[in-house]
Structure formats: C-alpha cells, structure tokens
PDB file of N, CA and C in Angstrom:
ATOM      1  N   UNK A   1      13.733   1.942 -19.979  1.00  0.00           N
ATOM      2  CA  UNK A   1      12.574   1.101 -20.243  1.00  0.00           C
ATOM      3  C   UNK A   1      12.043   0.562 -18.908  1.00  0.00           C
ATOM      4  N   UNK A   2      10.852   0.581 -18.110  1.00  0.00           N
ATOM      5  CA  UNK A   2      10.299   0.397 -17.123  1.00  0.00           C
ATOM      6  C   UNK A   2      10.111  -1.219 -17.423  1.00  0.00           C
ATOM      7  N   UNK A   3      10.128  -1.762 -15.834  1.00  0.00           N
ATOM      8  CA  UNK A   3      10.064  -3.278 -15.670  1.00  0.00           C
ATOM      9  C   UNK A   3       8.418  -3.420 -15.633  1.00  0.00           C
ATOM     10  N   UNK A   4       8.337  -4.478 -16.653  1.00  0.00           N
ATOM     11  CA  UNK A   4       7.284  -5.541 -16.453  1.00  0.00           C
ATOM     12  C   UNK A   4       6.969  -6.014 -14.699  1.00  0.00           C
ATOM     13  N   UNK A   5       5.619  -5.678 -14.774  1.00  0.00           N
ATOM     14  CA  UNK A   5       5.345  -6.198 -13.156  1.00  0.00           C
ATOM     15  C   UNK A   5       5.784  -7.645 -13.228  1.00  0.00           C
ATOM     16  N   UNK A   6       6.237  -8.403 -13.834  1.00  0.00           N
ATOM     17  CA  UNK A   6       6.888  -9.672 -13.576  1.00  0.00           C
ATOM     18  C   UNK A   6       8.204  -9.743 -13.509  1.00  0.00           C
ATOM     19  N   UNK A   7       9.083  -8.861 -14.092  1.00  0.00           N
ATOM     20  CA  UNK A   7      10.254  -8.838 -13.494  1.00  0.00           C
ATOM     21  C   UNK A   7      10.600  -7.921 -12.413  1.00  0.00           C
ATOM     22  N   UNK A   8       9.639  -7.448 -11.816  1.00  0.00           N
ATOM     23  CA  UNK A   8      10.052  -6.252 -10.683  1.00  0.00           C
ATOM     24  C   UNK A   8      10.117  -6.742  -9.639  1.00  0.00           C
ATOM     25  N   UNK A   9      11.468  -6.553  -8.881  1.00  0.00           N
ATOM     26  CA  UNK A   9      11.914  -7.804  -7.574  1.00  0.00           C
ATOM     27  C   UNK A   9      11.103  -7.182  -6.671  1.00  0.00           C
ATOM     28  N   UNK A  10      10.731  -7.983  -5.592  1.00  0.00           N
ATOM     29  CA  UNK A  10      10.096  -8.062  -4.260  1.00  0.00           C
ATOM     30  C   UNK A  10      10.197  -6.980  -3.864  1.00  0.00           C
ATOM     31  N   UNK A  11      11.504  -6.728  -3.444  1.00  0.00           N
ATOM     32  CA  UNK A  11      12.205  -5.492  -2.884  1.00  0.00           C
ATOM     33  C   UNK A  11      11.107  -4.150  -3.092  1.00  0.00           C
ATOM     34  N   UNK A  12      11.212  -4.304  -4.486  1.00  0.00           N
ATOM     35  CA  UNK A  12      11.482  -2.729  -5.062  1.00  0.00           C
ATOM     36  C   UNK A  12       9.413  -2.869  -5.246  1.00  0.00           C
ATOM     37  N   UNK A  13       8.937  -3.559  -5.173  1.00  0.00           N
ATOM     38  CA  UNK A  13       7.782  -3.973  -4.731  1.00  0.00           C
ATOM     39  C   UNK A  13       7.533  -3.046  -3.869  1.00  0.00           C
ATOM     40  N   UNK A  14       8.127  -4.090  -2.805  1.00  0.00           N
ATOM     41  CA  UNK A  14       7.978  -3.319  -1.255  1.00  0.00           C
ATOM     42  C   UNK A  14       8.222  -1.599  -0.883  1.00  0.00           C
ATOM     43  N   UNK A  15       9.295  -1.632  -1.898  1.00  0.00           N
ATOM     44  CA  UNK A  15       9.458   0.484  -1.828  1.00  0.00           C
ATOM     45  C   UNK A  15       8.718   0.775  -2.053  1.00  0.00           C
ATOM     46  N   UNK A  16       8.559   0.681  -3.477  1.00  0.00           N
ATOM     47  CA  UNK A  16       7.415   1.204  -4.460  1.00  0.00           C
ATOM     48  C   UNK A  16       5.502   1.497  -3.158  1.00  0.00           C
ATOM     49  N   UNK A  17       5.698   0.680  -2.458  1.00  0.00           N
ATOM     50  CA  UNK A  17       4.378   0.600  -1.869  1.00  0.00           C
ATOM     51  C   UNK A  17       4.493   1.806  -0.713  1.00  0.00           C
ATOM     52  N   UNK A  18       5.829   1.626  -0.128  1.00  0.00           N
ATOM     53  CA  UNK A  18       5.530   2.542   1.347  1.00  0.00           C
ATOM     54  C   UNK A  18       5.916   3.680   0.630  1.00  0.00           C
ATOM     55  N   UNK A  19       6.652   4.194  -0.632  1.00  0.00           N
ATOM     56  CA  UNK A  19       6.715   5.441  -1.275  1.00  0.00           C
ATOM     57  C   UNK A  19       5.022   5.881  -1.842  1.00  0.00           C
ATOM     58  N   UNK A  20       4.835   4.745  -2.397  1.00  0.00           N
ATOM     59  CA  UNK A  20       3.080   5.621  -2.881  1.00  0.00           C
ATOM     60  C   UNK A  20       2.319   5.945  -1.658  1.00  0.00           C
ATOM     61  N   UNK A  21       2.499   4.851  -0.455  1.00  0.00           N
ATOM     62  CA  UNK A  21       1.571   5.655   0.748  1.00  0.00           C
ATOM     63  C   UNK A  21       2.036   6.692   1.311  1.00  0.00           C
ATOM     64  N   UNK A  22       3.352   6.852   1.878  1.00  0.00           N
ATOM     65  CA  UNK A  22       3.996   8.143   2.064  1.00  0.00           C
ATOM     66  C   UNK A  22       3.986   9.408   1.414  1.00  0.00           C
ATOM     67  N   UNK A  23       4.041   9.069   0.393  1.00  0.00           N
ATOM     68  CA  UNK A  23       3.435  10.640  -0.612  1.00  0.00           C
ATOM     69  C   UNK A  23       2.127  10.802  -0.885  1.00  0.00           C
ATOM     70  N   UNK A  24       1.326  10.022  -0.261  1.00  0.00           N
ATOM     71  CA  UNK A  24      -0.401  10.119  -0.396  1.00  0.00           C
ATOM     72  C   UNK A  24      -0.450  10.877   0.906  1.00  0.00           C
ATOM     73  N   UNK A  25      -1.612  12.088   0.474  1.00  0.00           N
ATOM     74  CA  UNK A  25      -2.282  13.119   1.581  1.00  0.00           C
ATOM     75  C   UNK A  25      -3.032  12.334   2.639  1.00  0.00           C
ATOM     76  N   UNK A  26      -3.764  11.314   2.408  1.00  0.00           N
ATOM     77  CA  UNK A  26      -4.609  10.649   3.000  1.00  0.00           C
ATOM     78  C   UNK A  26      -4.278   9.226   2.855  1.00  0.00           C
ATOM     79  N   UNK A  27      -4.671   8.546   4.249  1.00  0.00           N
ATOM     80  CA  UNK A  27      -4.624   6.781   3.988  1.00  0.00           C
ATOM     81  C   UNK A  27      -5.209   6.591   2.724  1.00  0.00           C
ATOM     82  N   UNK A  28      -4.825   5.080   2.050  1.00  0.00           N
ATOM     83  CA  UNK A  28      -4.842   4.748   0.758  1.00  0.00           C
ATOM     84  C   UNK A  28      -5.809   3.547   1.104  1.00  0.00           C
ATOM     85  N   UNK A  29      -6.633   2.758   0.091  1.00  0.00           N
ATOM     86  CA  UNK A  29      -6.964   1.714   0.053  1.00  0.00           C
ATOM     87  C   UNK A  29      -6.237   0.358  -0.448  1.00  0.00           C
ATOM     88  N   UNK A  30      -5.963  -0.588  -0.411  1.00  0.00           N
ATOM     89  CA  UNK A  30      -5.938  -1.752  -0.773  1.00  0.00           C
ATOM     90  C   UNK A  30      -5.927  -1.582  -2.725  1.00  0.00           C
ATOM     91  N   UNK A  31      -6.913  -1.327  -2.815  1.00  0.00           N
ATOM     92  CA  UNK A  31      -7.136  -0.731  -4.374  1.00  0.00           C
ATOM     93  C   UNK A  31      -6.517   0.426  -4.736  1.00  0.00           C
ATOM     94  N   UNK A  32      -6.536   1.467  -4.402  1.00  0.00           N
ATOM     95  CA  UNK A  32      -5.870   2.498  -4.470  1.00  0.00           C
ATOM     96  C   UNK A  32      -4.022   2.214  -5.051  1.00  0.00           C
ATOM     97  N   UNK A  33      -3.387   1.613  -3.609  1.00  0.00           N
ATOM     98  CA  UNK A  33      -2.419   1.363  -3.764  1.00  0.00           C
ATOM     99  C   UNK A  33      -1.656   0.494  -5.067  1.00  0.00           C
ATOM    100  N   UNK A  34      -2.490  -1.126  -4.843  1.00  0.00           N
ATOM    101  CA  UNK A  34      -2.274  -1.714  -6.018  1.00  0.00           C
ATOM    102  C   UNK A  34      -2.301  -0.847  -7.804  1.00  0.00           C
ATOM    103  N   UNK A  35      -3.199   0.057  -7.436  1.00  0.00           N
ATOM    104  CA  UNK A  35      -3.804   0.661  -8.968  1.00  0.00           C
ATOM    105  C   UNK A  35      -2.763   1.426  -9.220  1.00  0.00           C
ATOM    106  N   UNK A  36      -2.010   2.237  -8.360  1.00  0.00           N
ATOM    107  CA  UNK A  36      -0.942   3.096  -8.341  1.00  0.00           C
ATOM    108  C   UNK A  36       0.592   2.255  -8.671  1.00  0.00           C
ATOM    109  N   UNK A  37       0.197   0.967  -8.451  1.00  0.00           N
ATOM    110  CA  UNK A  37       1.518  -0.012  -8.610  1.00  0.00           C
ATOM    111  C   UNK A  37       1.357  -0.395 -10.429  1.00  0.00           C
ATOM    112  N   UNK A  38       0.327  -0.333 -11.035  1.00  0.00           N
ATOM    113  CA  UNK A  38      -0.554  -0.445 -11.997  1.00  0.00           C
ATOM    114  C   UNK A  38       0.047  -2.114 -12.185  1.00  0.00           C
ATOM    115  N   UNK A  39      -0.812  -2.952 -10.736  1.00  0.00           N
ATOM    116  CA  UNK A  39      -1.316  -3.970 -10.724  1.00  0.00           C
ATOM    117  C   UNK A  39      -2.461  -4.355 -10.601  1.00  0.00           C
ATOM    118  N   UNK A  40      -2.655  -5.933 -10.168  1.00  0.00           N
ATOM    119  CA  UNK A  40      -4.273  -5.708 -10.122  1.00  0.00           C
ATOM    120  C   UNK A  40      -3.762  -6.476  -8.625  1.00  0.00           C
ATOM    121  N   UNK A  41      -5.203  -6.508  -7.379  1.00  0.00           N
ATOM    122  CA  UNK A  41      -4.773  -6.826  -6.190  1.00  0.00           C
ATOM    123  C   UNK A  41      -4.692  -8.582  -6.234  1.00  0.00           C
ATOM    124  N   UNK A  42      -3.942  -8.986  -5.430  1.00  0.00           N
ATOM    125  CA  UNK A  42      -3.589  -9.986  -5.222  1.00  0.00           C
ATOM    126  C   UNK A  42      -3.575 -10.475  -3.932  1.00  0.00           C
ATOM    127  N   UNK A  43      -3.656 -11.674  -3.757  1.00  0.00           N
ATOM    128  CA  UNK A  43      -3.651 -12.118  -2.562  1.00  0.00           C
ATOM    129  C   UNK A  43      -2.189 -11.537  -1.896  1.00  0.00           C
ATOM    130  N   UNK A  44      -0.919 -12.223  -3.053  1.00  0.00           N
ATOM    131  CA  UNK A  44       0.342 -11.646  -3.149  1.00  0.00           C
ATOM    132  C   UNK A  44       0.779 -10.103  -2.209  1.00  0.00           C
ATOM    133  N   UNK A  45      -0.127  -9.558  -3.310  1.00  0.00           N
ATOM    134  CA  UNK A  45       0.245  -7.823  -2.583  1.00  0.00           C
ATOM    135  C   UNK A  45      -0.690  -7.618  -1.418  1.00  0.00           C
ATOM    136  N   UNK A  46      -1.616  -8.594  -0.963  1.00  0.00           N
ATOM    137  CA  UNK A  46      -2.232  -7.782  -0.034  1.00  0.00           C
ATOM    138  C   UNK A  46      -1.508  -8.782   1.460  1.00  0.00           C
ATOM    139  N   UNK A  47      -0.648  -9.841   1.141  1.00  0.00           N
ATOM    140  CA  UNK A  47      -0.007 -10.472   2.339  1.00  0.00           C
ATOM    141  C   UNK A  47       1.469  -9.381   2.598  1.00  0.00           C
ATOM    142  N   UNK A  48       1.699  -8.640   1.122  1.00  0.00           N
ATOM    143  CA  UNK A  48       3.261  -7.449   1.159  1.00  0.00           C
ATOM    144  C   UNK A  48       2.458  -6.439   2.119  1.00  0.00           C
ATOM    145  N   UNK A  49       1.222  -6.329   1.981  1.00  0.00           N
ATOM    146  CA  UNK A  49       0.871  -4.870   2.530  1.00  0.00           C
ATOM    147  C   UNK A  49       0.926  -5.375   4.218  1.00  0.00           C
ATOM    148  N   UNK A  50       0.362  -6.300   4.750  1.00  0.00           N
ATOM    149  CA  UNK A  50      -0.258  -6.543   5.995  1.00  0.00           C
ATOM    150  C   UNK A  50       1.579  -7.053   6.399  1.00  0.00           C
ATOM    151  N   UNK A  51       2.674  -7.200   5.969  1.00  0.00           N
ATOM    152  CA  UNK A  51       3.544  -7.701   6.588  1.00  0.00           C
ATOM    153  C   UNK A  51       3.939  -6.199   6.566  1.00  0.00           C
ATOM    154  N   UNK A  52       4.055  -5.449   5.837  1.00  0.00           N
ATOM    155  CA  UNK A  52       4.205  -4.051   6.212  1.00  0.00           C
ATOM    156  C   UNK A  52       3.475  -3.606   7.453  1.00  0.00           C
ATOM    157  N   UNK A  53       2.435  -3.897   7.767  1.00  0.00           N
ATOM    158  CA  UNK A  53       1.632  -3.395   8.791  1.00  0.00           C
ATOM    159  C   UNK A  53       2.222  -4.381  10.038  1.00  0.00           C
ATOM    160  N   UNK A  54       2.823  -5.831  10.058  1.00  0.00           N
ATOM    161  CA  UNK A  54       3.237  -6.369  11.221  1.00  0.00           C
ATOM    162  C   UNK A  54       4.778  -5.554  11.280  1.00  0.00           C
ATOM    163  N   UNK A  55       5.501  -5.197  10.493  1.00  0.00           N
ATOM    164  CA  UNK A  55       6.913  -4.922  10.495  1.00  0.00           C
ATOM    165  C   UNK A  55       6.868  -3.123  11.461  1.00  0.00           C
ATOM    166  N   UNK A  56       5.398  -2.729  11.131  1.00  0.00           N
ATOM    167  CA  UNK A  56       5.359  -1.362  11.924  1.00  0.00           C
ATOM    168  C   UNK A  56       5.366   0.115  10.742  1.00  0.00           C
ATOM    169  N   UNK A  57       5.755  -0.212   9.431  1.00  0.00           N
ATOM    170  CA  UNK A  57       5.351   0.349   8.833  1.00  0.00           C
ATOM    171  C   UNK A  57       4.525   1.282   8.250  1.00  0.00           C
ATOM    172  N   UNK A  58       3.723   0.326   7.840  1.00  0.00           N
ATOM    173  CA  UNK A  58       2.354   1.212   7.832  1.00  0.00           C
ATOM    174  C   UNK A  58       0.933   0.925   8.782  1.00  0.00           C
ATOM    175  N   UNK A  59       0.211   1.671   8.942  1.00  0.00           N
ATOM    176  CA  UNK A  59      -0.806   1.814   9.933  1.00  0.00           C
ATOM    177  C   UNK A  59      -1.826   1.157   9.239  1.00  0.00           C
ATOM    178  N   UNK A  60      -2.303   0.429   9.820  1.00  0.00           N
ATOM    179  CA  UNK A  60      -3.792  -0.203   8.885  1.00  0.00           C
ATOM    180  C   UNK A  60      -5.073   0.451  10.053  1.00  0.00           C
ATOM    181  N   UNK A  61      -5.851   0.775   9.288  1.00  0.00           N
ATOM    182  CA  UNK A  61      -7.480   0.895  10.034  1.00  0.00           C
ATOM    183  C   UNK A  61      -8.558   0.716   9.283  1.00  0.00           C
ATOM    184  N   UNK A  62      -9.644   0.624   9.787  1.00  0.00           N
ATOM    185  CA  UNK A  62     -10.870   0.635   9.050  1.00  0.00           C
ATOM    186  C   UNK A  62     -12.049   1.490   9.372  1.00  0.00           C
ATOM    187  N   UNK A  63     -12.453   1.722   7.853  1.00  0.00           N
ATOM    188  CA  UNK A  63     -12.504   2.855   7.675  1.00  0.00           C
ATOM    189  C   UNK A  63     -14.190   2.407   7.156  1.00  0.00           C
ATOM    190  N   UNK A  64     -15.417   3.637   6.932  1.00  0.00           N
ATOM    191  CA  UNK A  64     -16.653   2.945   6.786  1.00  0.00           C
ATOM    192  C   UNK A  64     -16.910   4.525   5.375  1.00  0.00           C
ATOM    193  N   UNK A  65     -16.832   3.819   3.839  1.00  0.00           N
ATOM    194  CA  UNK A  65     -16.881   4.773   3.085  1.00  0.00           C
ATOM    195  C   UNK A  65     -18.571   4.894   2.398  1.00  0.00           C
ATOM    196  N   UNK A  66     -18.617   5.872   1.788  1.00  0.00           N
ATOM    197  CA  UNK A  66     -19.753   6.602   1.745  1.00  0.00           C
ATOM    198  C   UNK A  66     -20.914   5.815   1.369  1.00  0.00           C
ATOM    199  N   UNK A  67     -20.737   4.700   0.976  1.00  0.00           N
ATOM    200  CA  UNK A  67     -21.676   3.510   0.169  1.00  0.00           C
ATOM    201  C   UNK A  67     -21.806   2.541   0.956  1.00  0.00           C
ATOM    202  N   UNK A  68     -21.382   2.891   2.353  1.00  0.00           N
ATOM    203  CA  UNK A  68     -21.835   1.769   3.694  1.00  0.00           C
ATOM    204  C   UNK A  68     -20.703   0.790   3.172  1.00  0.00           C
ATOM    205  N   UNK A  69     -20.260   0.223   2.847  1.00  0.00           N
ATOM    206  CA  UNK A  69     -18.765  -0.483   2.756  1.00  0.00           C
ATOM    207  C   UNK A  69     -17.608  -0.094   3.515  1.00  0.00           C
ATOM    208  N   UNK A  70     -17.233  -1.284   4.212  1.00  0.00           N
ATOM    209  CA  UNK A  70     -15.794  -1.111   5.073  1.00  0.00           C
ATOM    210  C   UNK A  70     -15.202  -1.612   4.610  1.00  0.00           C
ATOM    211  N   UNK A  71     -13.984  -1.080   5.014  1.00  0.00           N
ATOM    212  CA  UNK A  71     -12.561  -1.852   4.351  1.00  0.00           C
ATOM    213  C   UNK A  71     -11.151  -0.691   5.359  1.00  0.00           C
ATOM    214  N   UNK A  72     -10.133  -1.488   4.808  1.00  0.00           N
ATOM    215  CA  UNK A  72      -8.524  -1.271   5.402  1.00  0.00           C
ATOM    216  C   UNK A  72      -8.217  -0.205   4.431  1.00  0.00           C
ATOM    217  N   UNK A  73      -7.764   1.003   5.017  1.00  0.00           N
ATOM    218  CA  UNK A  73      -6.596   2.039   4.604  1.00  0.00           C
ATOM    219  C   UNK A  73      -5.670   2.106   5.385  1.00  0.00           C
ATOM    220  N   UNK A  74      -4.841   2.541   4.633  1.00  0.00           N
ATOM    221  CA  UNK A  74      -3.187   2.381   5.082  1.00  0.00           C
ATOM    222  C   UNK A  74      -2.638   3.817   4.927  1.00  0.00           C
ATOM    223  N   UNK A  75      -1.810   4.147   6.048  1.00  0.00           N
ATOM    224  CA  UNK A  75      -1.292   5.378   6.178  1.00  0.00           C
ATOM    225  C   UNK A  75       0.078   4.897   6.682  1.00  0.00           C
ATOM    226  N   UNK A  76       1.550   5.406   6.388  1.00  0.00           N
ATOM    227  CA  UNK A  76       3.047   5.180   7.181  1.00  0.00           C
ATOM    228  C   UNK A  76       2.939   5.498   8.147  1.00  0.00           C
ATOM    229  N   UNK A  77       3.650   4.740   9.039  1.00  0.00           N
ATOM    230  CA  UNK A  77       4.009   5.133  10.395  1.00  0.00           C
ATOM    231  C   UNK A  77       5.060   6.608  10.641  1.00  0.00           C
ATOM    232  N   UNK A  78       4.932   7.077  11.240  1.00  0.00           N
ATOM    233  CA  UNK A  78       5.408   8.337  11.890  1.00  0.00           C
ATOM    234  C   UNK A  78       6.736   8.281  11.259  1.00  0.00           C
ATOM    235  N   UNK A  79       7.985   7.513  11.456  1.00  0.00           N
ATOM    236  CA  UNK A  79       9.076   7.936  11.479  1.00  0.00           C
ATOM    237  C   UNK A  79       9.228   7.608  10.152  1.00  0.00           C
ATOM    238  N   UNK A  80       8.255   6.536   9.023  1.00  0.00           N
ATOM    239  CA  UNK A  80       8.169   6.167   6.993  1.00  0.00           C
ATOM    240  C   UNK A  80       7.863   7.572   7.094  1.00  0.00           C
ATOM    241  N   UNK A  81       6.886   8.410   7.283  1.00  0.00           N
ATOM    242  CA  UNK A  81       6.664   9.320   7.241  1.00  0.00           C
ATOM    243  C   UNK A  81       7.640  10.731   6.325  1.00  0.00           C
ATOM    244  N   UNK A  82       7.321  10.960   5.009  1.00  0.00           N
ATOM    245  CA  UNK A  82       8.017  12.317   4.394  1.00  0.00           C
ATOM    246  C   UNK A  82       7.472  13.706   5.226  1.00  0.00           C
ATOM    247  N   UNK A  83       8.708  13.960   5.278  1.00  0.00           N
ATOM    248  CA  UNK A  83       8.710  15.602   5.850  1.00  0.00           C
ATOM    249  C   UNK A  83       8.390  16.677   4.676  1.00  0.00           C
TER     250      UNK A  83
END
C-alpha cells in the first residue's frame, strides 16, 4: 500500500526527487518534478529542491520556455548522475 504524501518521511522525499531528476532525459521543472512526486508545489518542496542545489546535487539554471516565461530546471550533478 503506497504512503500518503503525509506520511512520507523527508528522507525518502528527498530520494524520491534526485531519482525522478536522474532518470529524466532532460532538466525538469519545479512543476514537473513536484507533479511526478504527485504533489502540489510548495514552498516546502521548493526550499528540498534549492538545498539540493546548495548540497551540489542538482544543477539549477534558467531556462526561457516557448511562451516567453522563465523559470529554474534542474538536472543531477555529474557523479547523482545514472549510467
């Protein structure tokens, strides 16, 4: 039986996130990611994502998508990185 996003510890949070970007072909969005967590974004998950990005993790950049809107995608760092 799969955990309720309210009982799902921090931790496994935190996997759960650098596993969905790591197995993504391309940097992910902010939205993307959360939607794949099948949460909705949060201030919460978006302070997990950016401490990922201070810890070296994942790569943040910005990116300018087709509707003139910028925003942060996230790609793993080299060595999160699946072979």
């Amino acid at each position: 039986m799969p955990m309720s996003q309210d009982h799902r510890p921090r931790s496994q949070t935190r996997q759960l996130m650098i596993d969905i970007v790591a197995r993504s072909e391309r940097p992910l969005t902010r939205t993307e990611i959360v939607n794949r967590l099948n949460r909705k974004k949060t201030p919460h998950l978006i302070d997990m994502m950016d401490a990922l990005v201070d810890e070296g993790v994942f790569r943040r950049s910005i990116h300018t998508f087709n509707n003139g809107v910028t925003g942060y995608v996230y790609s793993v760092a080299r060595e999160y990185a699946r072979e």
